[in-house]
Protein backbone atom coordinates (compact mmCIF):
# COMPACT_ATOMS: atom_id res chain seq x y z
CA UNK A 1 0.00 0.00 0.00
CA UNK A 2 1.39 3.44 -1.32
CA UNK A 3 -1.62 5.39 -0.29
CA UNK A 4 -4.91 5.65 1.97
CA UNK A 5 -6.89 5.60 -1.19
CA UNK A 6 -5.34 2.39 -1.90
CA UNK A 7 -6.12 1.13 1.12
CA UNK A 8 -10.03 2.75 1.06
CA UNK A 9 -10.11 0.89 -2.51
CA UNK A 10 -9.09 -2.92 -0.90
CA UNK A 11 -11.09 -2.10 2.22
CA UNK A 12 -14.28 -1.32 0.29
CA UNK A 13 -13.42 -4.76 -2.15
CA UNK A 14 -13.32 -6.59 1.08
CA UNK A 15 -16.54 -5.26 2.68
CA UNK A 16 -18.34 -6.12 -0.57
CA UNK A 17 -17.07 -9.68 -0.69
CA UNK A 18 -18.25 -10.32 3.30
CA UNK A 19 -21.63 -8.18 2.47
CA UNK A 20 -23.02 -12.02 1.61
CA UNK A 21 -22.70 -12.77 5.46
CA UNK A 22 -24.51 -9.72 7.13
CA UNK A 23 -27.55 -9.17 5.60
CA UNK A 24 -29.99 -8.87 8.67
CA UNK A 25 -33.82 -10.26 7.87
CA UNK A 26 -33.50 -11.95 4.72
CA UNK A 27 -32.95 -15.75 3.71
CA UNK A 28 -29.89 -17.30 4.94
CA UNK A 29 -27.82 -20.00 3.63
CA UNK A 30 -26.40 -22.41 6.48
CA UNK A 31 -23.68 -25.14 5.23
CA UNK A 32 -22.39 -27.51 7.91
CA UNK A 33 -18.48 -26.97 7.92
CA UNK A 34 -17.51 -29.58 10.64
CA UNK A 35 -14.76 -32.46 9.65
CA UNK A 36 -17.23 -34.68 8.06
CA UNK A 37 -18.51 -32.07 6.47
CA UNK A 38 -15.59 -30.86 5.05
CA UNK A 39 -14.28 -34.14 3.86
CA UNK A 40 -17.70 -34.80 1.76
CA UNK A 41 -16.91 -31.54 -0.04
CA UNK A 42 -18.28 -28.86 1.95
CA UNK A 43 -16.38 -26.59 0.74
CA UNK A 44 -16.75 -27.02 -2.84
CA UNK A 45 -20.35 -26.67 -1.83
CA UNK A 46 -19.78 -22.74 -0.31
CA UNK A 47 -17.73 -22.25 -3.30
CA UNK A 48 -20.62 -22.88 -5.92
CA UNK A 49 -22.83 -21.13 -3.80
CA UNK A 50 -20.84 -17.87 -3.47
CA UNK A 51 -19.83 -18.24 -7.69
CA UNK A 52 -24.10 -18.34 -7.80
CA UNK A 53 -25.06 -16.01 -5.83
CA UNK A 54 -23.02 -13.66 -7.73
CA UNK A 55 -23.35 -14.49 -10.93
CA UNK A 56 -26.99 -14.29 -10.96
CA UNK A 57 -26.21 -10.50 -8.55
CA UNK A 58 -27.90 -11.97 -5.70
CA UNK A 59 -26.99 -9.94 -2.22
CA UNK A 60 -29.89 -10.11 -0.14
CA UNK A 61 -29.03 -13.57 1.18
CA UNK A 62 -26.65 -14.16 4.07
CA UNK A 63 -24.31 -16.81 3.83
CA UNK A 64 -22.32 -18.65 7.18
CA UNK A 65 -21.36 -22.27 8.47
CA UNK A 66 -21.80 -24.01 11.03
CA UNK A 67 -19.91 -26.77 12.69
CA UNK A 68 -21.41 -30.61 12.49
CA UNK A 69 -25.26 -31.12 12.41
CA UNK A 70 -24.59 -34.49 13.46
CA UNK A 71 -25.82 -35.90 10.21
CA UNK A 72 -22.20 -37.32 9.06
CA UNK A 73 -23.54 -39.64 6.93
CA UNK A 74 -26.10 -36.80 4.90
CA UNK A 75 -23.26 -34.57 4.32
CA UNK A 76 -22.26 -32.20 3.00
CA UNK A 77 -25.71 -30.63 4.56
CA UNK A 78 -26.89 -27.02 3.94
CA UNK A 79 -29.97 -25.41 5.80
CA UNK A 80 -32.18 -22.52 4.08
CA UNK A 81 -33.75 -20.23 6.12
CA UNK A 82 -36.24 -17.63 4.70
CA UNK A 83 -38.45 -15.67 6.39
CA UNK A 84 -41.79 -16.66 7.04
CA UNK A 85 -41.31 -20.37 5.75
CA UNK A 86 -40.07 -23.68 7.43
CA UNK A 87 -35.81 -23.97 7.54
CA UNK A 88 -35.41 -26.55 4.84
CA UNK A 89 -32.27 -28.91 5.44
CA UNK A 90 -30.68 -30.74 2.65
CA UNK A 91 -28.19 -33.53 2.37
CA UNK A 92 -25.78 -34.93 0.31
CA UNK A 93 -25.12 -31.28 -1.47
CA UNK A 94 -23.20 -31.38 -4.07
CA UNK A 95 -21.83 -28.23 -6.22
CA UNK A 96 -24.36 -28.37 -9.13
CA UNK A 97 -27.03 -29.44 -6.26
CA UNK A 98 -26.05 -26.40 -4.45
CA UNK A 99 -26.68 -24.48 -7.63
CA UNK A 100 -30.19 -25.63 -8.33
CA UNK A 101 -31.45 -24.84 -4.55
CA UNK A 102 -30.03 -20.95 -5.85
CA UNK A 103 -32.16 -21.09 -8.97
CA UNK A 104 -34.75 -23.29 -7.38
CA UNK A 105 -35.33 -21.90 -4.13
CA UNK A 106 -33.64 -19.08 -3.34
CA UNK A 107 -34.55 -17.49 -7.00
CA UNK A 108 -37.84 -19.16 -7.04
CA UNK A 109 -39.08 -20.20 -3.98
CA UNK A 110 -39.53 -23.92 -5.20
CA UNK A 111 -37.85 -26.36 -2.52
CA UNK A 112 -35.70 -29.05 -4.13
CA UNK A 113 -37.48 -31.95 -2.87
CA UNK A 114 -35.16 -34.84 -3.43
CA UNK A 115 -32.91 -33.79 -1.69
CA UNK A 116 -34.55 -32.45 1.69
CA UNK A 117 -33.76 -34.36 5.03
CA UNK A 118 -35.69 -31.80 7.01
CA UNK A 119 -38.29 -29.26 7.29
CA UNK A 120 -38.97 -26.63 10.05
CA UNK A 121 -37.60 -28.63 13.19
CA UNK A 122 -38.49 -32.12 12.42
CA UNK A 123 -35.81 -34.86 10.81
CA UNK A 124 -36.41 -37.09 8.21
């Protein structure tokens, strides 16, 4: 850094790139980031999800993880949360299943069935 505008300029890149995690009252994306989860892919998950969300200029959706559900065996497992609806918890997430729940649910607020373990608070 040569310069305070510099550092305004990497400070305001930053901020935009963690806006996806504080956006208070809207739907948020949960993925389960524990060992098991990571190991099943988790990550690769988060990755598809963030390359998504803003490709298709979504930013009203907050993304974090979460350590182990306690599901090993359904992971990698990602909750949605929106507003007004029951949590909807999926398993066995993969990247391109991670992009249909964007352009299923998130976009059109069509739950991707086969791959739901849970609803509201009850398991499947």
């Amino acid at each position: 850094m040569k310069s305070r505008e510099e550092l305004r300029a990497i400070r305001e890149r930053a901020k935009a790139t963690l806006a996806v995690r504080d956006n208070q009252g809207g739907p948020r994306v949960v993925i389960a980031m524990g060992t098991c989860g990571i190991a099943a892919g988790a990550r690769d998950v988060m990755s598809a999800l963030l390359e998504e969300m803003a490709q298709r200029g979504i930013s009203d959706v907050t993304v974090s993880q979460t350590g182990c559900k306690g599901l090993c065996d359904r992971e990698p497992v990602v909750e949605v949360i929106t507003p007004g609806a029951p949590s909807v918890t999926y398993g066995r997430v993969t990247p391109a299943v991670m992009r249909r729940i964007v352009a299923e649910q998130l976009v059109n607020g069509q739950i991707v069935s086969e791959y739901v373990i849970a609803t509201g608070s009850e398991m499947r």
